[in-house]
Structure formats: C-alpha cells, structure tokens
Protein backbone atom coordinates (compact mmCIF):
# COMPACT_ATOMS: atom_id res chain seq x y z
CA UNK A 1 127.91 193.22 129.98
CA UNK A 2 129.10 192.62 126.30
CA UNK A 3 130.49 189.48 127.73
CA UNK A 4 127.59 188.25 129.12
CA UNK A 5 125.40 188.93 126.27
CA UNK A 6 127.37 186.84 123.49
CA UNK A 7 127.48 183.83 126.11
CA UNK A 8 124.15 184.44 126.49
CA UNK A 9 122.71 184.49 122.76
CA UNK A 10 125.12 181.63 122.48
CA UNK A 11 123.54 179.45 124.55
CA UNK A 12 119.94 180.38 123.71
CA UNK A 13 120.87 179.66 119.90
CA UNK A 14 121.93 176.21 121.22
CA UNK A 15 118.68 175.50 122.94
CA UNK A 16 117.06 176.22 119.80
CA UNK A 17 119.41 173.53 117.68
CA UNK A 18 118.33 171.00 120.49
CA UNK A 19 114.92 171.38 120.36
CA UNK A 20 114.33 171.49 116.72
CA UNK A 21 117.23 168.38 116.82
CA UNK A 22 115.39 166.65 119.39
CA UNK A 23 112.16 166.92 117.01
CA UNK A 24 114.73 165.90 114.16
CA UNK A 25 112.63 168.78 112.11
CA UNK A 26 114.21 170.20 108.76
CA UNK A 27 114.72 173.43 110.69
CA UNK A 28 117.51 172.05 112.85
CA UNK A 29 119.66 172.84 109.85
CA UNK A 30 118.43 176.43 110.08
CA UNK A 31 119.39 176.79 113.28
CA UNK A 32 123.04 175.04 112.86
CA UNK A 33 123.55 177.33 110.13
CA UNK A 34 122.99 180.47 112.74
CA UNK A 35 125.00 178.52 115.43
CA UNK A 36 127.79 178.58 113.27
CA UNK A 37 127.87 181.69 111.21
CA UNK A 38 126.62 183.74 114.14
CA UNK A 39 126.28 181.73 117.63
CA UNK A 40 130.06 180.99 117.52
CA UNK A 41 131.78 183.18 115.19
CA UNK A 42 130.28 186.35 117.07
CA UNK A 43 131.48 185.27 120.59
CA UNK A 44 134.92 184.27 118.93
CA UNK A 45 135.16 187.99 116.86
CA UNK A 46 134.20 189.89 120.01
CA UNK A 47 136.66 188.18 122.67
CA UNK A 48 139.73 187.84 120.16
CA UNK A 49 139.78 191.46 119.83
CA UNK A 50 139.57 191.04 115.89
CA UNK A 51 136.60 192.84 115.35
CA UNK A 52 136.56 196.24 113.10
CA UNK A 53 133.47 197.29 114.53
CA UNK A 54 132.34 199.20 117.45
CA UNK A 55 131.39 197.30 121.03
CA UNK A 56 128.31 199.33 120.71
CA UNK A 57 127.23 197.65 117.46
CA UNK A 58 128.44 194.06 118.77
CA UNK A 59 126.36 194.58 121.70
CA UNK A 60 123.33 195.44 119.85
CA UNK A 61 123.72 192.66 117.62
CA UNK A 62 123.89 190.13 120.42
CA UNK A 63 120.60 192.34 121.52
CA UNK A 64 118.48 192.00 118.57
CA UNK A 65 119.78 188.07 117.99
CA UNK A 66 118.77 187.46 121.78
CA UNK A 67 115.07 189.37 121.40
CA UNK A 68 114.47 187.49 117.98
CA UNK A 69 115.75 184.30 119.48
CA UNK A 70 112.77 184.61 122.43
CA UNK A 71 110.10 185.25 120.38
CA UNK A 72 110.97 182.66 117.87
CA UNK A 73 110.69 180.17 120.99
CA UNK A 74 107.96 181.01 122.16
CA UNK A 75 105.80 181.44 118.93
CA UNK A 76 107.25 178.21 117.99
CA UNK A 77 106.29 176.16 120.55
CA UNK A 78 102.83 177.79 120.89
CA UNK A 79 102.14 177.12 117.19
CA UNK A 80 103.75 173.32 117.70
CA UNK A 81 101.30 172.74 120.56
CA UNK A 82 98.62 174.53 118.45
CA UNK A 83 98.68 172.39 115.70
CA UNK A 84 100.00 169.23 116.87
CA UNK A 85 103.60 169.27 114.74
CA UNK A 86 106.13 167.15 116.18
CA UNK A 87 107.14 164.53 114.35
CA UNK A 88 110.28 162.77 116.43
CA UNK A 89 108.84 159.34 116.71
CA UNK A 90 107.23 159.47 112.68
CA UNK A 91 111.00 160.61 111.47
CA UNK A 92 112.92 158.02 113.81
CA UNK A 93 115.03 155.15 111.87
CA UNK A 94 113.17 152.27 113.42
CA UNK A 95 109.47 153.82 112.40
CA UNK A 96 110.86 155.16 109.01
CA UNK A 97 112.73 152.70 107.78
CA UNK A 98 109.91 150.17 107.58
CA UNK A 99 107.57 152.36 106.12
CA UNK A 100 110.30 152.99 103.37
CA UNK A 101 109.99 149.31 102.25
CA UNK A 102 106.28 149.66 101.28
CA UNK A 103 107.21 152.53 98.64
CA UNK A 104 109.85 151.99 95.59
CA UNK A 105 110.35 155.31 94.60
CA UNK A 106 111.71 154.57 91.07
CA UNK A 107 109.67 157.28 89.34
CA UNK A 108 111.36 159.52 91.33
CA UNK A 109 115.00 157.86 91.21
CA UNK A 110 114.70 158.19 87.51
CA UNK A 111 113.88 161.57 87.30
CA UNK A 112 116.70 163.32 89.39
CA UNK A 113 118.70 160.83 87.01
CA UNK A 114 117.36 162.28 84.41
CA UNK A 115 117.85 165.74 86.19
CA UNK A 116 121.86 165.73 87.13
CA UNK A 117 122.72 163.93 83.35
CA UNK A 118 120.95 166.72 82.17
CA UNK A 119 122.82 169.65 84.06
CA UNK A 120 126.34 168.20 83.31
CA UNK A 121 125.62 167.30 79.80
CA UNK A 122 123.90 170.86 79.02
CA UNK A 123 126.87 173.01 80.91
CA UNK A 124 129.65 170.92 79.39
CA UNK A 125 127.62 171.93 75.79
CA UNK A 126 127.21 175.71 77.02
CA UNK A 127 131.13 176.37 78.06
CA UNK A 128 132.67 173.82 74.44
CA UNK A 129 133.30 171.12 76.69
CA UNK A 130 133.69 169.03 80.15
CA UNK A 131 137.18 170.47 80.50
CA UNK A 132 136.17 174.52 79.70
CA UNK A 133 133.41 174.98 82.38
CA UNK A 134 134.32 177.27 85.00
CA UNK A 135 132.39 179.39 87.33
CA UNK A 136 132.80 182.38 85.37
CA UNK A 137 131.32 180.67 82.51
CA UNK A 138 128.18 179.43 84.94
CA UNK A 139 127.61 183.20 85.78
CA UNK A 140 128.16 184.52 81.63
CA UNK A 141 125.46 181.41 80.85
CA UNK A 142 123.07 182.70 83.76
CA UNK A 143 123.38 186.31 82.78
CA UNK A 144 122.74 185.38 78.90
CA UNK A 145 119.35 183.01 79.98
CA UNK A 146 115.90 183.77 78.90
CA UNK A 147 113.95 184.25 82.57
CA UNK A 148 112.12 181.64 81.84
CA UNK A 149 114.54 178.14 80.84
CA UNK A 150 115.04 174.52 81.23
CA UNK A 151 118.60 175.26 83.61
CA UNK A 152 116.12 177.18 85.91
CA UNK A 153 113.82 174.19 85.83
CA UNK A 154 116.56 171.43 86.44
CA UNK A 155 117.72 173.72 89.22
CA UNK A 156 114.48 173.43 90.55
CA UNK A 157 114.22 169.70 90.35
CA UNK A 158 116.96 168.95 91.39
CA UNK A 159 116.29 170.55 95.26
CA UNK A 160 112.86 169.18 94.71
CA UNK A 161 113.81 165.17 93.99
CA UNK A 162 117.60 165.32 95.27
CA UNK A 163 116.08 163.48 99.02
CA UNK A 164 114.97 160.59 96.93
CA UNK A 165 118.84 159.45 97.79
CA UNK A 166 118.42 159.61 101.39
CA UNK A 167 115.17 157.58 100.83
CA UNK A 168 117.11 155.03 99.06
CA UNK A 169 119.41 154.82 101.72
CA UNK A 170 116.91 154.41 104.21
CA UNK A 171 114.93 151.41 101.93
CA UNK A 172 118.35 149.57 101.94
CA UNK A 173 119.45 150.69 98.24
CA UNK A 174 122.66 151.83 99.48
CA UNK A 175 124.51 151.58 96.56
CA UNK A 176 122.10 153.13 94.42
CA UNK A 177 121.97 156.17 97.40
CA UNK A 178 125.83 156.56 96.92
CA UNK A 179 126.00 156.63 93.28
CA UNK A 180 123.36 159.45 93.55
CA UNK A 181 125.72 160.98 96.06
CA UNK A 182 128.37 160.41 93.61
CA UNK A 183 125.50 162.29 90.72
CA UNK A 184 125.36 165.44 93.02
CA UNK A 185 129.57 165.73 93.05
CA UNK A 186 130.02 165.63 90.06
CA UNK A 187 127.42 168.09 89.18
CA UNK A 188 129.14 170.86 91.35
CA UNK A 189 132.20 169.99 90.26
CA UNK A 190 131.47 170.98 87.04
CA UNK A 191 128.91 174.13 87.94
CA UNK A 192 131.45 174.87 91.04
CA UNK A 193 127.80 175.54 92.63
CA UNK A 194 128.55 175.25 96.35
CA UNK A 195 124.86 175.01 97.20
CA UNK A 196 124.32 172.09 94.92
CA UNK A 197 126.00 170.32 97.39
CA UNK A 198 123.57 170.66 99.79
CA UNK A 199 121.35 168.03 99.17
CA UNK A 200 124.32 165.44 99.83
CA UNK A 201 125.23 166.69 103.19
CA UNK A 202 121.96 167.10 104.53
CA UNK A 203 120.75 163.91 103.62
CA UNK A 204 123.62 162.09 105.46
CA UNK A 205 123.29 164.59 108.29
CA UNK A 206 119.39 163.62 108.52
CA UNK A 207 120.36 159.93 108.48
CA UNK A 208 122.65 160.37 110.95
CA UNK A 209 119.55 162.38 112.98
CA UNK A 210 117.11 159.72 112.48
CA UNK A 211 118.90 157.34 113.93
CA UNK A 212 119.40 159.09 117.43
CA UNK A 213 117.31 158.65 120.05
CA UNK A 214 118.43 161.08 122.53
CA UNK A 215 121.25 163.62 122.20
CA UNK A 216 124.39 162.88 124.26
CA UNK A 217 127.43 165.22 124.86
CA UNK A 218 129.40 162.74 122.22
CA UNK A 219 126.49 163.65 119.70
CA UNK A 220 127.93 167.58 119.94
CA UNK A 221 130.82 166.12 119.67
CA UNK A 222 130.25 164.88 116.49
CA UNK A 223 128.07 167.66 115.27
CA UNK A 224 131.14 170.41 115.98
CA UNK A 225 133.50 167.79 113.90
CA UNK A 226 130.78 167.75 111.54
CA UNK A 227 130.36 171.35 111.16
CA UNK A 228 134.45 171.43 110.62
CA UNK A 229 134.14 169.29 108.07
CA UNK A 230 131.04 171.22 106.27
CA UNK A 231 133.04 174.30 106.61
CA UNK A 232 135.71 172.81 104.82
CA UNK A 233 134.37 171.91 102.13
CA UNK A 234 132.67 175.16 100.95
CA UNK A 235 135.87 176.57 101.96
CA UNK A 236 137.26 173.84 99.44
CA UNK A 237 134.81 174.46 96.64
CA UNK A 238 135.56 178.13 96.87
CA UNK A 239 139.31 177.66 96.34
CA UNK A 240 138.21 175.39 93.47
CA UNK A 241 136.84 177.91 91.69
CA UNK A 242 139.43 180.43 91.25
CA UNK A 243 141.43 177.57 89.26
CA UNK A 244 138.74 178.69 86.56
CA UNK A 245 138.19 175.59 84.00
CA UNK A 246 138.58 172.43 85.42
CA UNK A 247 141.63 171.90 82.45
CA UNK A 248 143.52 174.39 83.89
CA UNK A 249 142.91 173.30 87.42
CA UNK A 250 144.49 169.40 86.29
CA UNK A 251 147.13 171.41 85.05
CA UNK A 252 148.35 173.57 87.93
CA UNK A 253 146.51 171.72 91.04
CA UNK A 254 148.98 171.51 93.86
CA UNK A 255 147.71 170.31 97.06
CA UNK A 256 149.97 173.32 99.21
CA UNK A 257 148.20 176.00 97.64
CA UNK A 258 144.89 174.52 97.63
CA UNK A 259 145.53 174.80 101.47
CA UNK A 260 147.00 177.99 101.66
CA UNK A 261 143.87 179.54 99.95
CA UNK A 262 141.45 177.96 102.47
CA UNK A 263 143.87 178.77 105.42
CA UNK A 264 143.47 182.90 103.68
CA UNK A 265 139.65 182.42 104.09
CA UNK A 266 140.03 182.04 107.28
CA UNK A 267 142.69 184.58 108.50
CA UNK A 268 140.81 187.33 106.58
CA UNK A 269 137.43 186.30 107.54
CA UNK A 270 136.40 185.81 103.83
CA UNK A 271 133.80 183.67 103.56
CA UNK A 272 130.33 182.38 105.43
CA UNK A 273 132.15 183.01 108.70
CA UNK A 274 132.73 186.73 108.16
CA UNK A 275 129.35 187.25 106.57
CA UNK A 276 127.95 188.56 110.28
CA UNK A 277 130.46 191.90 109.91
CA UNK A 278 127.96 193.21 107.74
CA UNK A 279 125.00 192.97 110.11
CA UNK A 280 127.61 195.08 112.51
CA UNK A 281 127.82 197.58 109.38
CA UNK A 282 124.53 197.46 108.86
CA UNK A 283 123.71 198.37 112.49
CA UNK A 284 126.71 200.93 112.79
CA UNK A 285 124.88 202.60 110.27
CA UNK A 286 121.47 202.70 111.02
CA UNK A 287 120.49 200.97 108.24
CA UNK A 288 120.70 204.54 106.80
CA UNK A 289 121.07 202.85 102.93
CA UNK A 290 119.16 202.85 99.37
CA UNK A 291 116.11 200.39 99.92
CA UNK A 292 116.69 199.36 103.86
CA UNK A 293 113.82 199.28 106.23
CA UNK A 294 111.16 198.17 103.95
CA UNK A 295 110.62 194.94 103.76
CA UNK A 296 111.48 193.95 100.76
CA UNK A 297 112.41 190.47 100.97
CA UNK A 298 109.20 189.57 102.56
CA UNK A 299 107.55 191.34 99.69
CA UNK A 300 109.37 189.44 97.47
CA UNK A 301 108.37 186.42 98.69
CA UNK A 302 105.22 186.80 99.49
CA UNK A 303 105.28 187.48 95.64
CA UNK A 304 107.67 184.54 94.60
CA UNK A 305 105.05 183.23 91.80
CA UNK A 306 104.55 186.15 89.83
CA UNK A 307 107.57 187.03 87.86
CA UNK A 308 109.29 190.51 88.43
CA UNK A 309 109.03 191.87 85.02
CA UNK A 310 104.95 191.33 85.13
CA UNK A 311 104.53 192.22 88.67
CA UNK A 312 103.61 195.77 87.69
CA UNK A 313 105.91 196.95 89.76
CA UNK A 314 104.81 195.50 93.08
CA UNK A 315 107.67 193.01 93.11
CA UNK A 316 110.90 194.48 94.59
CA UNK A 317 113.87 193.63 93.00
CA UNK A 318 116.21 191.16 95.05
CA UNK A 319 117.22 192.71 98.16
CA UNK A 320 120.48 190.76 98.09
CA UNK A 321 121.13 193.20 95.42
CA UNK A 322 120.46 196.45 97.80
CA UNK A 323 122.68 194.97 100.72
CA UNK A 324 126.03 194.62 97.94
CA UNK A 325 125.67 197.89 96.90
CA UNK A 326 125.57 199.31 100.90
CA UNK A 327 128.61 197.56 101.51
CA UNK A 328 130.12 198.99 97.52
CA UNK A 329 129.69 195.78 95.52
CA UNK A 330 129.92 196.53 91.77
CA UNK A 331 126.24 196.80 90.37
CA UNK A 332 124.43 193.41 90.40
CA UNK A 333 126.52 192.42 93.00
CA UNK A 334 124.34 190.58 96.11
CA UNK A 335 125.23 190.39 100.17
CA UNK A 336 124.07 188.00 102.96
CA UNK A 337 124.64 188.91 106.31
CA UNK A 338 122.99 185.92 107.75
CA UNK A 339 119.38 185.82 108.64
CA UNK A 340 119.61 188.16 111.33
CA UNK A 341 121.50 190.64 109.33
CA UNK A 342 118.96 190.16 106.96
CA UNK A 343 116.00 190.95 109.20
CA UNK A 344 117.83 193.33 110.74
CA UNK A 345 118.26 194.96 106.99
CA UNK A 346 114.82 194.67 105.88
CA UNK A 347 113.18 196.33 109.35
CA UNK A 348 115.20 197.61 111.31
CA UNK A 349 114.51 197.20 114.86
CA UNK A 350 111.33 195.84 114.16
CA UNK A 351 112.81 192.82 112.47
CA UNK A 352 112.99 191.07 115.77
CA UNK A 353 109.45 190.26 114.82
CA UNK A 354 110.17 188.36 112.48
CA UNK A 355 111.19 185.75 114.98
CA UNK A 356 107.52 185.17 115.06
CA UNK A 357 107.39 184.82 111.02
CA UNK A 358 110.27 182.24 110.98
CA UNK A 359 108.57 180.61 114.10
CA UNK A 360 105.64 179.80 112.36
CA UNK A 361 107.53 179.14 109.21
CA UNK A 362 109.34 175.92 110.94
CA UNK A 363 105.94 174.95 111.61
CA UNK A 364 104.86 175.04 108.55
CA UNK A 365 107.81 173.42 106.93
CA UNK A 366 107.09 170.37 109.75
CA UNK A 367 103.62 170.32 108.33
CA UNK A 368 104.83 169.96 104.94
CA UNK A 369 107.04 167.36 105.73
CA UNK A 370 104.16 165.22 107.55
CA UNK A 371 101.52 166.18 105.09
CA UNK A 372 102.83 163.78 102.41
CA UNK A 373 101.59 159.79 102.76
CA UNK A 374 104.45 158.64 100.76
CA UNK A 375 108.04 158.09 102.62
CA UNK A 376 109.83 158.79 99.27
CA UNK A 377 108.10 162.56 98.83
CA UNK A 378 108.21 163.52 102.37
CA UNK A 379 111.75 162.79 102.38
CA UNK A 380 112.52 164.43 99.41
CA UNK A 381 110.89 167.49 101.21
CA UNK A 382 112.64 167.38 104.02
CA UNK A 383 115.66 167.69 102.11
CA UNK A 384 114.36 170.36 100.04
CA UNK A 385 113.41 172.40 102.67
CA UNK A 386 116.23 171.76 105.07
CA UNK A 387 118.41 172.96 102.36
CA UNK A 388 116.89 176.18 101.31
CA UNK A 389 116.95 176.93 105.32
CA UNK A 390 121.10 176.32 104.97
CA UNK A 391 120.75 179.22 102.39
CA UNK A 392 118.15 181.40 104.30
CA UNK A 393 120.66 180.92 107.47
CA UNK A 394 123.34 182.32 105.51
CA UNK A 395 121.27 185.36 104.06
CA UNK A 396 120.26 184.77 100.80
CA UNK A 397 116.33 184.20 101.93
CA UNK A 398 114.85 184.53 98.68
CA UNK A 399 117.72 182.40 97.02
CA UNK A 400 117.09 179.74 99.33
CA UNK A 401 113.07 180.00 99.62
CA UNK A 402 112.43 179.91 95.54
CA UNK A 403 113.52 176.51 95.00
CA UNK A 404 111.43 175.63 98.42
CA UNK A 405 108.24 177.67 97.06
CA UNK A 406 108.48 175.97 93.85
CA UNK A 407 109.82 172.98 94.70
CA UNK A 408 106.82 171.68 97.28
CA UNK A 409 104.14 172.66 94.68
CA UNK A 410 105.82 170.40 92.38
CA UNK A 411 105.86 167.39 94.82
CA UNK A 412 102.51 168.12 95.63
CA UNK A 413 101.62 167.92 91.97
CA UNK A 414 104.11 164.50 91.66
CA UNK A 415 101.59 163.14 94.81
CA UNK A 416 98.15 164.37 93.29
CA UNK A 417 99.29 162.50 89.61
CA UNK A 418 100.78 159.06 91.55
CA UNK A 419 97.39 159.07 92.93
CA UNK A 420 99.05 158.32 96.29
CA UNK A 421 96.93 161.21 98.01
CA UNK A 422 98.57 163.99 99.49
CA UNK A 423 97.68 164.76 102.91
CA UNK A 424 96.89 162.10 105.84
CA UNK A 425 93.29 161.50 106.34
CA UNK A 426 91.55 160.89 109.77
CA UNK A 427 89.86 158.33 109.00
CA UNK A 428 88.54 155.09 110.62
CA UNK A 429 91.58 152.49 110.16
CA UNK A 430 89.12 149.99 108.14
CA UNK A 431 88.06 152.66 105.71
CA UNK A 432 91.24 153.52 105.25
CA UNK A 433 93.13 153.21 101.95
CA UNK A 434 96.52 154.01 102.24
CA UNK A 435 98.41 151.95 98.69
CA UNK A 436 100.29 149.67 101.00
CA UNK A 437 101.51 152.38 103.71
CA UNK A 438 100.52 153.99 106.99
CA UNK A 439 101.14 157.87 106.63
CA UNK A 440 103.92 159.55 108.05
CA UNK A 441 103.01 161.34 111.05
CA UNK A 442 100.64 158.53 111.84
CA UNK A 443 100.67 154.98 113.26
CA UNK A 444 98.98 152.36 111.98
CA UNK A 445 96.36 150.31 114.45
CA UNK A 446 99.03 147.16 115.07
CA UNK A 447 101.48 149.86 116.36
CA UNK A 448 99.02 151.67 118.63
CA UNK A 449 97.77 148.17 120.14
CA UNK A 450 101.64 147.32 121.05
C-alpha cells in the first residue's frame, strides 16, 4: 500500500505540471517546485530505506498530498472553465512575440537598471566594500533596518520589473536581455540571496515554455536536466556562502571543495530536498506545537498590507518563525517544509482544503497575467508571480507572496500612470483604442478572420 501511494501522488503531481505546462501558466513553476521537493524526493526517501521517520507518517503524507492534489484539480479547472482563464495560445512565441514589437519597454528597462545598481552599490557601502559583503553581513544589515526602507523597496522592485528581461528577449533585444541576466548575477553574488536568482531562471524557463507547442517525452527530458541544473545551483550558491566575504572566498576558492560541500548537501539531505522531513515531523507529531493549527499564514496574508506592529494585534507573527522553533531552531530562526508541510502545519487535517485556496489562487494569478494590455507588464508579472510560487513551493508562503502582493499593485499603478489602461476591454474592435497593441489574452480582428 505505501508503495502504491507514493507512485500514485507521484503521478497525480505530474498531471498537474502538464496541465498548468500545457496552459504555459506562471503556476507550472509551482507545481515543478512540489514535483521536485516532494513528488520525487518522497518516493526516492521512502524506497531507499533512508527515511528517519515512521511508514505511518510517510503514508499519511502521501495521503494528505494525494487529497489536496484532487481538490486542487478539480477546483482549478472548474474556476478555469468558470472564468474563461487559459491563456496557451495568448502566451505562445509566435502570438507573443509580435505583440512585443508594438511596446518598447524602456521605462521599465531603466528602472530595474536603476534597481540592481542600486542594491550592489548600497550593500557594497553597508558591509566597507565590494570585497567585505558576506551573507552574514546581509542578515546583521536586515536585522539593523528600520521596517520601513529603501532595501525593502528595491527588493520589491526588483521581483516586480526583473521580467522586463524576458520581454526584451522576446522583442529581439537579446543582448540587452543578457546583460540584465548578467545585472541579476551579480546582484546575488554579492547579497548571496539565492532567491534573487529567480527571476533569471524563470524567465529562460518561460522562454523556453513559450516556444513549445505540445509537450513531448524529450521535453521531460529536458525539464529533469533542467531541474538538475536548478538544483545545482542553489546547491552552489549555498556552498558560496559559507566562504563568508567574497575576499576571502578569491583567496581560498578551490574547485574540490566547492564540490565536496554540494556533494554533503546531498548525502545528508541538507537543503530544499530534505525540507519534506519536517512535514513527516510535523505529522509524527500531531502538529502538537506552539502556534500550529491556526491558520496563521493565511491570516497573515490576508493581512499582508497592514504592517505587524500596527495591526493591533490581529497580524500573527511569521509562521515560518513557529515551524523553526518546533523543529529547535534558535529564536528567530524560520522552517519551510514545502507547501504541503505548510498547510499541513497551519490546519491540520483540514489543510487539504486548501487545495481549493491555491486552486483558485492559480486562477487568479492567470488573470493577473492576462489582465495587463501591455506585453512588457504582463510579462514582468508572470515572472513575478511565477517566482514567489518557487518560494511558496518550498514553504516560505508569506516570503514568497509579499513581493507578489506588493509587487502587482505596483505594476498596476506603473499601467494606470503610462496611461496604457490596465485591464482588456470588450469592446467593439473599431472603438477600440489599444496605443498600438491588441491585448494579451485577446486577438485582434485580422487574426480572428484568418
């Protein structure tokens, strides 16, 4: 039976990546994240013998991740159908990449400019210099912020206007697109920020996604080698940072034990890919912890504009928080178990329903995505939210929605000042003024007559 269910919640997790891949949504990366982290690593712990935990736990982990799975489906595809989301043919290459000629972008090229010079040039300042910042610094700099500051606010901008390379890319400014990509290394090289990344690898993975027009065993292919690769380079960053300042790590850098450290990740399951243990632990224990079973996260979030310290209260403090000190982190310290273990955390049993929340969710992330006329904001959004779904995969929810919550209100705002209207009008084609561009989500009259 234990068997059975892991292949099972295996497969149904893949169903999920092809349908949301086949609709080349933003929530595909949401999905890969869980395929990954969970989908394959829990099969793998269970039939290597490796895991520390009881079959009964593994078996009603693979329960609740097959229940939530179900009723994410079929909320999702109800609310698709109900509101007309599905956006394959507006988000393929050949309709896109036309569309993308009719829009410059520059505004918003010059901004996330503006953005990355300013996060290198204002950590170099904070740690005495290029050569001093460390990650250790980046957490003494956090810890000593106002909570309100300009850091918080390029960190914001940058998720929000990061897409604007893949937009590029797709409009032909190639070299422009790389040396944005180039922008976005160095930046974590210097923060050692292994989300910051993000926006770089999921804008070349959603190239790569618009381009395909039906998915092909040497498409999973790619994707696993893909997901290798991904792996590998958080794994990489994470080595990177234990060399401290990036002096020290010129100094003493040898390739061998680079290697070795990333090959100790993965022996001792430290890292995203042992994150899942602790929705076993959670479940061993019957969530029978400080804080667990109340919801918190959603409360949080639901509350994501008000700011803790004038919430009266109502706010909880980050649940992250609540999960480290379950599993004896030192005070402050944060957990992710992965979505599920998340869910799992917040409600118990009952946090299968929250398949339905995350169903609807996607849906309203696809929304977003259509809702804006201009090729260069919708694609910044898609980026924006496909990479705060990377961090809700892994666990940090409210980590990865803030930036999202904040982030589409500002692009909202950026479409409501360009005067390039916001949301797509149904409107007679005649009457329709559209600044040089059909809507995304929408074809123009020439492409319905052919």
């Amino acid at each position: 039976m234990s068997v059975a269910l892991v292949i099972l919640q295996f497969f149904v997790i893949a169903f999920i990546c092809f349908q949301e891949a086949r609709r080349k949504s933003p929530v595909v990366f949401l999905w890969a994240t869980l395929m990954i982290m969970f989908g394959i690593m829990h099969p793998f712990g269970m039939l290597s013998g490796a895991a520390e935990y009881s079959p009964a736990a593994m078996d009603d982990a693979s329960v609740f991740v097959l229940v939530f799975c179900i009723i994410y489906i079929g909320v999702r595809e109800l609310s698709v159908m109900a509101l007309n989301v599905d956006f394959g043919s507006s988000l393929a290459w050949k309709n896109l990449a036309p569309k993308c000629q009719e829009d410059r972008g520059k505004g918003i090229a010059l901004l996330f400019l503006i953005v990355i010079s300013y996060m290198i040039i204002s950590f170099a300042s904070q740690s005495g210099g290029l050569l001093n910042t460390s990650w250790g610094g980046a957490r003494d700099i956090a810890a000593d912020a106002s909570y309100i500051n300009l850091d918080q606010l390029a960190s914001i901008l940058f998720f929000s206007t990061a897409g604007v390379s893949c937009f590029l890319f797709m409009r032909g400014n190639k070299a422009l697109a790389i040396a944005m990509w180039i922008g976005i290394l160095v930046v974590v090289l210097v923060t050692r920020n292994r989300i910051q990344i993000l926006p770089l690898l999921v804008s070349i993975i959603a190239l790569v996604l618009f381009r395909l027009e039906r998915i092909t065993v040497k498409h999973v292919v790619l994707a696993v080698v893909a997901a290798v690769f991904v792996i590998l380079i958080v794994y990489g960053l994470r080595a990177f940072r234990y060399y401290g300042t990036l002096q020290n790590f010129f100094e003493t850098f040898r390739l061998k034990d680079f290697i070795e450290q990333i090959a100790i990740f993965f022996r001792t399951d430290n890292g995203e890919l042992g994150l899942r243990q602790w929705f076993y632990y959670f479940i061993e224990h019957d969530n029978n912890f400080d804080n667990f079973g109340e919801g918190n996260t959603y409360w949080r979030m639901a509350l994501v504009f008000v700011p803790t310290q004038f919430s009266f209260g109502l706010k909880p403090d980050d649940f992250a928080q609540a999960m480290g000190a379950a599993v004896g982190l030192a005070p402050g310290g944060s957990m992710h178990p992965t979505l599920f273990g998340d869910c799992f955390a917040n409600l118990g049993w009952s946090g299968v329903f929250l398949g339905a929340f995350w169903a609807f969710y996607a849906t309203a992330a696809d929304a977003v995505v259509l809702s804006f006329k201009r090729p260069s904001l919708a694609l910044c959004s898609y980026v924006l939210i496909a990479s705060s779904l990377v961090i809700i995969g892994r666990g940090a929810v409210y980590n990865g929605f803030f930036p999202v919550a904040w982030g589409v209100v500002f692009l909202a705002l950026l479409a409501f000042v360009t005067r390039k209207g916001l949301f797509a009008v149904k409107t007679q084609d005649a009457d329709r003024k559209t600044d040089g561009f059909t809507p995304i989500g929408e074809r123009s009259a020439y492409e319905r007559e052919v």
